[in-house]
PDB file of N, CA and C in Angstrom:
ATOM      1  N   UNK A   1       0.846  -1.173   0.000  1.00  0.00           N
ATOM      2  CA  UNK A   1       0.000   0.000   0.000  1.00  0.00           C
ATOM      3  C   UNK A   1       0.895   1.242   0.000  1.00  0.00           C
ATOM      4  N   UNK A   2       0.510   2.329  -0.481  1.00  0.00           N
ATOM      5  CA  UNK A   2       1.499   3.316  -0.720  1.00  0.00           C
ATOM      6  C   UNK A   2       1.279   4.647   0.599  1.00  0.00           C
ATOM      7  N   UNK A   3       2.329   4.646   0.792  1.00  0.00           N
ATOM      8  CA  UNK A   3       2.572   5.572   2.227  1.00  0.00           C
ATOM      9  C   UNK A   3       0.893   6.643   2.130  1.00  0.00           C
ATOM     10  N   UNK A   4       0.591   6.851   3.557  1.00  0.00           N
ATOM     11  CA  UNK A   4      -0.714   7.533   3.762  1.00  0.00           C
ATOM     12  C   UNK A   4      -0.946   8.833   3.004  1.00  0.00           C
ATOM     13  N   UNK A   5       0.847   9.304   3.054  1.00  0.00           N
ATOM     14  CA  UNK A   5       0.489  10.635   2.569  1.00  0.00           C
ATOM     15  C   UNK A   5      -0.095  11.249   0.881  1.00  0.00           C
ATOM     16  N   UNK A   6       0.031   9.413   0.507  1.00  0.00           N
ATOM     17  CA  UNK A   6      -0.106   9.456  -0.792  1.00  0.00           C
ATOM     18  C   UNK A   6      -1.919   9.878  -0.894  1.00  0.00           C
ATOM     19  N   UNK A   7      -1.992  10.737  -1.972  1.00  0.00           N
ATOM     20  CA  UNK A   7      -3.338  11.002  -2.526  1.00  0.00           C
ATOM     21  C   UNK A   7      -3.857   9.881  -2.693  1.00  0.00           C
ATOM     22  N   UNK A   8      -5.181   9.997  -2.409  1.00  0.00           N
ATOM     23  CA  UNK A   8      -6.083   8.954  -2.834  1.00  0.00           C
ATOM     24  C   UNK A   8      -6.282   7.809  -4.449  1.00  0.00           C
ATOM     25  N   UNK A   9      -6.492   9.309  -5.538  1.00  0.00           N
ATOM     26  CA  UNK A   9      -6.001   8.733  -6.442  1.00  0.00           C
ATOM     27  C   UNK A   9      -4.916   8.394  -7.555  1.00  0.00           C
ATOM     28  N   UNK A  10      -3.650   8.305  -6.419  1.00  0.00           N
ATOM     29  CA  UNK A  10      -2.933   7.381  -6.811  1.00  0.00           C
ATOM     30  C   UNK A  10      -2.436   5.958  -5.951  1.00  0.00           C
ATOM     31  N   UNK A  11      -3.712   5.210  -5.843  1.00  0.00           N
ATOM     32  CA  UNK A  11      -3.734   4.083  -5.296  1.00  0.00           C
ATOM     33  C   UNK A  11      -5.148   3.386  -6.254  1.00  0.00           C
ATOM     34  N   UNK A  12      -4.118   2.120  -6.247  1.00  0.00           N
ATOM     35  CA  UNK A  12      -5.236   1.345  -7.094  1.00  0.00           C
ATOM     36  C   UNK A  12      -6.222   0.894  -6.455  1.00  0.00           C
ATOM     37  N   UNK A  13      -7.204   0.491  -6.783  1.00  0.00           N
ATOM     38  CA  UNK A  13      -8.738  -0.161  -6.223  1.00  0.00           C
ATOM     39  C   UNK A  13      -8.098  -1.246  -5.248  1.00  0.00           C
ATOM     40  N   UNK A  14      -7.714  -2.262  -5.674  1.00  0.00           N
ATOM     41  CA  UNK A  14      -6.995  -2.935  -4.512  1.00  0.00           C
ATOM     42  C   UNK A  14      -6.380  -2.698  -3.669  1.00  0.00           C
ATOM     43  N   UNK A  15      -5.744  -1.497  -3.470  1.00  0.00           N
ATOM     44  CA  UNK A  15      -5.136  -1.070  -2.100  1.00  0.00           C
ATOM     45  C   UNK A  15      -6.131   0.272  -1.384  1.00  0.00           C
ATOM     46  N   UNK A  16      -7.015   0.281  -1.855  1.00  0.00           N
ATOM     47  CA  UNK A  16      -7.890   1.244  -1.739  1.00  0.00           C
ATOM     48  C   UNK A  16      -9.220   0.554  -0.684  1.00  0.00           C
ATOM     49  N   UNK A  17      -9.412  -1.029  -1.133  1.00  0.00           N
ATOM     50  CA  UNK A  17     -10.079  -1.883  -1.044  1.00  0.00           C
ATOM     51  C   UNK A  17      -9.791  -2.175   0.266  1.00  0.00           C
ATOM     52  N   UNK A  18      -8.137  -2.869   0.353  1.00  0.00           N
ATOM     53  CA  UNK A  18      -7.325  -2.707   1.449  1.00  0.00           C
ATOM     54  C   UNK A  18      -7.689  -1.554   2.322  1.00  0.00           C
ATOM     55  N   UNK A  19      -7.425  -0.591   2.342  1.00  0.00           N
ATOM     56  CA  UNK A  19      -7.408   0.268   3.353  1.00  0.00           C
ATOM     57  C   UNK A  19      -8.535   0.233   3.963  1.00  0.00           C
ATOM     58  N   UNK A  20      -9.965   0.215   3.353  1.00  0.00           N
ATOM     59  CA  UNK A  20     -11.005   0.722   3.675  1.00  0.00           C
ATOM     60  C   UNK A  20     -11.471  -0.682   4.754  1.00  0.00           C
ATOM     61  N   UNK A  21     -10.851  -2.042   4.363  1.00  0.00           N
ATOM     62  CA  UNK A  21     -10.939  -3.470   5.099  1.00  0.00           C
ATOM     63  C   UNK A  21     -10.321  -3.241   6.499  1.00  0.00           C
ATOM     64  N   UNK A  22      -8.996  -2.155   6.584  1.00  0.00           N
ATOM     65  CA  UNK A  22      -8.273  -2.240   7.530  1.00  0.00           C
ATOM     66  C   UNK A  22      -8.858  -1.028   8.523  1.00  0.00           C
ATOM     67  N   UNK A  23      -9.524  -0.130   8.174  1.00  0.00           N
ATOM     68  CA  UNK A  23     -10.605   0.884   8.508  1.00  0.00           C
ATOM     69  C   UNK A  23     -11.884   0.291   9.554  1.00  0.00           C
ATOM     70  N   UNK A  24     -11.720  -1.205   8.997  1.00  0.00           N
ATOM     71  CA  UNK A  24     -13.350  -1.785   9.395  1.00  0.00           C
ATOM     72  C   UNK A  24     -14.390  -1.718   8.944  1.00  0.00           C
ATOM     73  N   UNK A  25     -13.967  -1.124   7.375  1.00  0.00           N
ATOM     74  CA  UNK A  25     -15.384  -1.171   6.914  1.00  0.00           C
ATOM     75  C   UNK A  25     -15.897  -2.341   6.363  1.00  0.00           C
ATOM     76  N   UNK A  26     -17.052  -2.408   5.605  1.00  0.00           N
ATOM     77  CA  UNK A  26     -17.543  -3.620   5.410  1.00  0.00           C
ATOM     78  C   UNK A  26     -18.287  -3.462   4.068  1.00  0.00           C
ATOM     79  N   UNK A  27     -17.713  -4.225   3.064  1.00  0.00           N
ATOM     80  CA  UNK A  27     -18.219  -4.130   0.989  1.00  0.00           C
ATOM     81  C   UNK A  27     -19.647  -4.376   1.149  1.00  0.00           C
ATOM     82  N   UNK A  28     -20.625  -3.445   0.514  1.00  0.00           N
ATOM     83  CA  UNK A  28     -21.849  -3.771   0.484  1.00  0.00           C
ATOM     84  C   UNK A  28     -22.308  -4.908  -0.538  1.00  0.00           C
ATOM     85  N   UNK A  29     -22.717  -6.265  -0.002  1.00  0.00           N
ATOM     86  CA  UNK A  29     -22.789  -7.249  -1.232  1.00  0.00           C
ATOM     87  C   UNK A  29     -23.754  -6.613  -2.639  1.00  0.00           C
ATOM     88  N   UNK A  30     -24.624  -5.937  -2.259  1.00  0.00           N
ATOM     89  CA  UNK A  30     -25.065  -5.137  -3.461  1.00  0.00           C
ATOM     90  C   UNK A  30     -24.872  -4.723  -4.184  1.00  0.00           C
ATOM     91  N   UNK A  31     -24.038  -3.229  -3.802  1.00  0.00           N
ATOM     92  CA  UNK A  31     -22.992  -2.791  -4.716  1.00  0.00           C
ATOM     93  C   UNK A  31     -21.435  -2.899  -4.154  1.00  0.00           C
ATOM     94  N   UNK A  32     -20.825  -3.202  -4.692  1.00  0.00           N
ATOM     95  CA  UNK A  32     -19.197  -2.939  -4.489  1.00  0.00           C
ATOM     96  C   UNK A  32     -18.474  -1.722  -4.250  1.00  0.00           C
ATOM     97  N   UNK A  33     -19.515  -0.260  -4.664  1.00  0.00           N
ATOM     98  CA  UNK A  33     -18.711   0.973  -4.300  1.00  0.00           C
ATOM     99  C   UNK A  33     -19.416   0.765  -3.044  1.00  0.00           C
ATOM    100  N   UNK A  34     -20.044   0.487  -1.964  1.00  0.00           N
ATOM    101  CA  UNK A  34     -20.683   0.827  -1.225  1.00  0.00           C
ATOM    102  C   UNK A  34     -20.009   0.043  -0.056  1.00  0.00           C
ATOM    103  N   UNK A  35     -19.423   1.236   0.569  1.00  0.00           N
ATOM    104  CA  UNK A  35     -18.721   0.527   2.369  1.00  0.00           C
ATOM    105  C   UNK A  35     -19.560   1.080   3.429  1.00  0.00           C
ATOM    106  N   UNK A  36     -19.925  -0.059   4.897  1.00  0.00           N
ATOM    107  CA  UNK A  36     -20.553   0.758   6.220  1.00  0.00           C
ATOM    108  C   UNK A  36     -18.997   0.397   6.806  1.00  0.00           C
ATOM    109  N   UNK A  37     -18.961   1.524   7.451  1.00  0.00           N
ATOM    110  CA  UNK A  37     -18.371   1.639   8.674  1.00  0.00           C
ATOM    111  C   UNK A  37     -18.756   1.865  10.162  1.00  0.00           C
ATOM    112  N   UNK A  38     -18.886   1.038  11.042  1.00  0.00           N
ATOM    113  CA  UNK A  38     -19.844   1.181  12.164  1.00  0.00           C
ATOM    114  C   UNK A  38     -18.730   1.531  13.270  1.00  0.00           C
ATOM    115  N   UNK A  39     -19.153   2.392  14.028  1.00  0.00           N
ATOM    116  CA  UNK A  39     -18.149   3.047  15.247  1.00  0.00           C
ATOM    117  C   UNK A  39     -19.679   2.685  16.447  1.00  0.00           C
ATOM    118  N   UNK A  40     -19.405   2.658  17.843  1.00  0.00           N
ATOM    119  CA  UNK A  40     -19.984   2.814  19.038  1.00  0.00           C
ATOM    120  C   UNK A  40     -21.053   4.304  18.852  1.00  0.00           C
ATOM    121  N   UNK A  41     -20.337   5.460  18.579  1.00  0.00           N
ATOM    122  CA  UNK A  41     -21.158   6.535  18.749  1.00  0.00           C
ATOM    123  C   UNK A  41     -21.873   7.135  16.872  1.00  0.00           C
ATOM    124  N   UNK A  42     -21.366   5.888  16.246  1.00  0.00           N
ATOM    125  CA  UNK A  42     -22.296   6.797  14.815  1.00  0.00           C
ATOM    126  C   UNK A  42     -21.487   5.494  13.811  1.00  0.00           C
ATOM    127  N   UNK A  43     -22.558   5.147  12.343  1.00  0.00           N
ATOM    128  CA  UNK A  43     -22.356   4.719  11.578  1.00  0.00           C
ATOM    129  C   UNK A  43     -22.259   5.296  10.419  1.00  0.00           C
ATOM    130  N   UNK A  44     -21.182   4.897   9.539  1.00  0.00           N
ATOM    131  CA  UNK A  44     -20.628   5.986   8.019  1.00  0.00           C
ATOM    132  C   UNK A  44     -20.998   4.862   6.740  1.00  0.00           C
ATOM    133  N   UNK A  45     -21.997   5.661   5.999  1.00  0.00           N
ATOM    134  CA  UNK A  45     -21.790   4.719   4.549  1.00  0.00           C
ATOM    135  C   UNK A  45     -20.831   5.519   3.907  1.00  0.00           C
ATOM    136  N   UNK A  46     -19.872   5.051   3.169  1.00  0.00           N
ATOM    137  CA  UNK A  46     -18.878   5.582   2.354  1.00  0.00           C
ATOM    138  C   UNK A  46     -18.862   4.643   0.627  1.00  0.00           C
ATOM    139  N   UNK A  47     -19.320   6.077   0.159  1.00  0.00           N
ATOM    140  CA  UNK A  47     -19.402   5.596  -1.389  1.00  0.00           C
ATOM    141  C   UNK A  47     -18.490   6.239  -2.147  1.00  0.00           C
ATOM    142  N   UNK A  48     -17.787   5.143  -3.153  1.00  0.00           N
ATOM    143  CA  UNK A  48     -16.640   5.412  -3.733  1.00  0.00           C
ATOM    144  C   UNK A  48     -17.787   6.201  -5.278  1.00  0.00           C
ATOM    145  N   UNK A  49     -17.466   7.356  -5.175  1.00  0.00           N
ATOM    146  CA  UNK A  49     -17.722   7.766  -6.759  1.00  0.00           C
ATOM    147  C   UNK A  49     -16.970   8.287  -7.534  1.00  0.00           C
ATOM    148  N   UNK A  50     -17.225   8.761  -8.804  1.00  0.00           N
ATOM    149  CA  UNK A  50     -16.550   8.691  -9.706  1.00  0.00           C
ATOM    150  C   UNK A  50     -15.295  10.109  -9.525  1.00  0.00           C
ATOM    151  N   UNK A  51     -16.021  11.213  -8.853  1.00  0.00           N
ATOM    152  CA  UNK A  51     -15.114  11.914  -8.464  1.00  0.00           C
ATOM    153  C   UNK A  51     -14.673  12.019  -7.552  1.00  0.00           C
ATOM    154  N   UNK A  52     -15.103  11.349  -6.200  1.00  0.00           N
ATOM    155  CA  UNK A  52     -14.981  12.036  -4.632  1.00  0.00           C
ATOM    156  C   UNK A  52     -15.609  10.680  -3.805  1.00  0.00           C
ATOM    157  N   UNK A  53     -14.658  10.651  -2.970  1.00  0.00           N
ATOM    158  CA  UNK A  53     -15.558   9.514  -1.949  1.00  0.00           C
ATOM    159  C   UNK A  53     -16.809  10.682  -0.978  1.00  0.00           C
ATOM    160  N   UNK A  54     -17.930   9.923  -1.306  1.00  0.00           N
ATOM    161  CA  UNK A  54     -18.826  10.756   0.253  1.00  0.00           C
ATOM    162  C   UNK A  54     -19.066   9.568   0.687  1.00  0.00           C
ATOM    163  N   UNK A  55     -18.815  10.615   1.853  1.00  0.00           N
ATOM    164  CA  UNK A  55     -19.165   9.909   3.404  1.00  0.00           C
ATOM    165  C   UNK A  55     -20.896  10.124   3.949  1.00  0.00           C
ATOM    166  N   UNK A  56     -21.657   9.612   4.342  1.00  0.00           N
ATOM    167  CA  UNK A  56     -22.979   9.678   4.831  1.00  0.00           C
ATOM    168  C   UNK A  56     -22.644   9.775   6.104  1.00  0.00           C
ATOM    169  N   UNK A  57     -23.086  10.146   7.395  1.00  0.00           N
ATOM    170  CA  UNK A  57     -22.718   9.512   8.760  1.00  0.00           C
ATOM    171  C   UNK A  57     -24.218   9.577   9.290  1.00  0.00           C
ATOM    172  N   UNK A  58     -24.564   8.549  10.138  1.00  0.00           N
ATOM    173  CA  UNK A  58     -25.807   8.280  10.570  1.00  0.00           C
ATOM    174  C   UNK A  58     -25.269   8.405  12.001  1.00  0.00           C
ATOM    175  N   UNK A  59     -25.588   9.493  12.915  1.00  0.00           N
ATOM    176  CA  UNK A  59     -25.175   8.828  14.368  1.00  0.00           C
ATOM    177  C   UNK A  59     -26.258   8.172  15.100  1.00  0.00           C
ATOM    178  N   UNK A  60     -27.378   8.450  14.734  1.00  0.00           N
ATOM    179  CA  UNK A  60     -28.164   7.336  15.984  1.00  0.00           C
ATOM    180  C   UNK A  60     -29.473   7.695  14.913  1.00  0.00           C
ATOM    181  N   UNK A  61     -30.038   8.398  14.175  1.00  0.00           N
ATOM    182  CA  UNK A  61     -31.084   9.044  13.672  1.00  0.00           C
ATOM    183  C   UNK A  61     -31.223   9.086  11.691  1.00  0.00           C
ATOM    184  N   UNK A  62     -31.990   8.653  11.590  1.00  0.00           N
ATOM    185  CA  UNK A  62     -31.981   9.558   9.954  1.00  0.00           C
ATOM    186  C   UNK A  62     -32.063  11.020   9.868  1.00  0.00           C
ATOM    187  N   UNK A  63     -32.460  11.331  10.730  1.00  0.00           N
ATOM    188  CA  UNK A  63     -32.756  12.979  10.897  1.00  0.00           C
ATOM    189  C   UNK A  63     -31.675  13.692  10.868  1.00  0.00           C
ATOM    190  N   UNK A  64     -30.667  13.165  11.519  1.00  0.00           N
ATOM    191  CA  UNK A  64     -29.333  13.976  11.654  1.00  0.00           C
ATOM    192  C   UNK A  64     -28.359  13.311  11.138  1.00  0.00           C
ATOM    193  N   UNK A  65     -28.548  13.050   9.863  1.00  0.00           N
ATOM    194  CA  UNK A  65     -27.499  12.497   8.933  1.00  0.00           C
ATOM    195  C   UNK A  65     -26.926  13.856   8.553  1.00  0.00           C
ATOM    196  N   UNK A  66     -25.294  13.407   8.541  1.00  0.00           N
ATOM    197  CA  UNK A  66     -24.656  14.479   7.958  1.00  0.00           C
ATOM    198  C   UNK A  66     -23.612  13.758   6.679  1.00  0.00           C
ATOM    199  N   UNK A  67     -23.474  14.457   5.200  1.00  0.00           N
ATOM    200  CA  UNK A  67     -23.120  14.081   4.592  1.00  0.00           C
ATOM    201  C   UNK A  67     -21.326  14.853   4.336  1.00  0.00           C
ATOM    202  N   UNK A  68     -20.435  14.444   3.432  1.00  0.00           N
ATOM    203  CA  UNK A  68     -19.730  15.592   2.693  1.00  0.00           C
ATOM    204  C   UNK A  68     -18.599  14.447   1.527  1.00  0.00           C
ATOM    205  N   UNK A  69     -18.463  15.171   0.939  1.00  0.00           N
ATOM    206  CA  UNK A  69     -17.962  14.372  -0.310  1.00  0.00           C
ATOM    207  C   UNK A  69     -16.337  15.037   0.023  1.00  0.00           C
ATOM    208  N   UNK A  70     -15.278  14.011   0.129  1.00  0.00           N
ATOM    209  CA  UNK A  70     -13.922  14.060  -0.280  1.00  0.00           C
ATOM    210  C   UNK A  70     -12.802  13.862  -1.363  1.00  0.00           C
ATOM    211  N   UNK A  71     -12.482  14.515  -2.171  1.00  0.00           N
ATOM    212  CA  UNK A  71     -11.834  14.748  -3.183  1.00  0.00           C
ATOM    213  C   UNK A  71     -10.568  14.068  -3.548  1.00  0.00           C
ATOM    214  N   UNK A  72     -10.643  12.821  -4.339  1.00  0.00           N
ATOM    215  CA  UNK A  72      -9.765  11.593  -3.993  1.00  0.00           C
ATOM    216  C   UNK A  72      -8.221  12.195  -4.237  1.00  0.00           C
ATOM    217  N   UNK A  73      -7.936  13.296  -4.555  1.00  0.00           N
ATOM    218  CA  UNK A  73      -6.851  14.155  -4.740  1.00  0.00           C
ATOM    219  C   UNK A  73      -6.310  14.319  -3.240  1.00  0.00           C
ATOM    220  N   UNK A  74      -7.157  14.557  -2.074  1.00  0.00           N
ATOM    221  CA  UNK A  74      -6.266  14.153  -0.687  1.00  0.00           C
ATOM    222  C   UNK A  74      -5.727  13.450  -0.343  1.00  0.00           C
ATOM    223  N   UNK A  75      -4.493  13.177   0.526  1.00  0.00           N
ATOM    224  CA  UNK A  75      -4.380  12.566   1.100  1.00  0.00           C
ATOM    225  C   UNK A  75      -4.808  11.198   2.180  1.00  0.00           C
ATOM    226  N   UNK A  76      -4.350  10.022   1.837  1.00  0.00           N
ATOM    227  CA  UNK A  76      -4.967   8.860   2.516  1.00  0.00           C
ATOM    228  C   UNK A  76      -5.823   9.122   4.193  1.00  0.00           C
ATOM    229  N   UNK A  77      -4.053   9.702   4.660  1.00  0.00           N
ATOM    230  CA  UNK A  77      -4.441  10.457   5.969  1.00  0.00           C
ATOM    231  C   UNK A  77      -5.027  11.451   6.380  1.00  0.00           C
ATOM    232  N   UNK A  78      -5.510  12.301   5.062  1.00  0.00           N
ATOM    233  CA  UNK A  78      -6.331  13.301   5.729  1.00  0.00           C
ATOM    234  C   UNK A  78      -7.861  12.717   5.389  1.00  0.00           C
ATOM    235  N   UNK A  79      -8.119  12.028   4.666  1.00  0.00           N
ATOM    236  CA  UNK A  79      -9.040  11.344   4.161  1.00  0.00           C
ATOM    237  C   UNK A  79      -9.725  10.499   5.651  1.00  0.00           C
ATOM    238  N   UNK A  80      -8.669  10.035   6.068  1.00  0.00           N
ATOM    239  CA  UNK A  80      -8.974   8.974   7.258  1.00  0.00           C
ATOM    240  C   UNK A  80      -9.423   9.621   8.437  1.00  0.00           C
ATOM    241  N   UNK A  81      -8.768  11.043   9.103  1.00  0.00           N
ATOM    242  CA  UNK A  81      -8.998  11.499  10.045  1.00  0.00           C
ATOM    243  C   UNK A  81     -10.385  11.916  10.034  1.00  0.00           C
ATOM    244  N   UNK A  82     -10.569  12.778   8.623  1.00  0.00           N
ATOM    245  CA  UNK A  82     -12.207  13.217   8.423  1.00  0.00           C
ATOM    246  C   UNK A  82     -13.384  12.299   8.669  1.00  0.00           C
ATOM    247  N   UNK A  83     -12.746  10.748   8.021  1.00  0.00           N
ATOM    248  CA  UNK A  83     -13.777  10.034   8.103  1.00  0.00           C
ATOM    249  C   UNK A  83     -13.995  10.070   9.673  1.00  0.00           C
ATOM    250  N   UNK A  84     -12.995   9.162  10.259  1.00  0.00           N
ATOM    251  CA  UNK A  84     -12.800   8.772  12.106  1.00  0.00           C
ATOM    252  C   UNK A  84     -13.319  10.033  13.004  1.00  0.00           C
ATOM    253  N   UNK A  85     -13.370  11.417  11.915  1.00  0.00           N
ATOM    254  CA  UNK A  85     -13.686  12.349  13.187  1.00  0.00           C
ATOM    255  C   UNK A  85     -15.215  12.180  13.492  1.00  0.00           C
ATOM    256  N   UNK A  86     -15.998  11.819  12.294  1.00  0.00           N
ATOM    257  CA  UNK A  86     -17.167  11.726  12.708  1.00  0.00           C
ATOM    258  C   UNK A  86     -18.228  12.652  12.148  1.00  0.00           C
ATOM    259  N   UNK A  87     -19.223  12.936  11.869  1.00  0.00           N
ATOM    260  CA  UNK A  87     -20.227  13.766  11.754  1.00  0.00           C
ATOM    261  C   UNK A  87     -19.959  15.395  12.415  1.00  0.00           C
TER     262      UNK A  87
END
């Protein structure tokens, strides 16, 4: 896998795949862009699209879903913190 600081897209789907496995997320058998990530205080769907991963975050409610799309041009690690910070 290529060091964190590397942008998003320059990592192939397979190490991309990787990361998001080592994250805890989990491949939606439905679709394949489609990862949950479940934490104690809030759950993240994360969809790989064509320009930008968005993140969904559900913390306990549909009501207070908060969304935001990340620009696969960031960084792995800044990518990661946003997700982990949460809603």
């Amino acid at each position: 896998m290529p060091p964190e600081s590397t942008p998003l897209n320059q990592h192939s789907l397979p190490a991309l795949e990787a990361w998001l496995q080592q994250l805890g997320a989990v491949r939606m058998d439905d679709n394949p862009c489609q990862w949950m990530l479940e934490r104690s205080e809030w759950r993240a769907l994360l969809l790989l699209e064509r320009e930008d991963l968005k993140v969904i975050w559900h913390p306990g409610s549909l009501e207070a879903m908060v969304q935001c799309s990340l620009p696969y041009g960031l960084s792995r690690a800044d990518v990661e913190a946003a997700i982990q910070a949460g809603p």
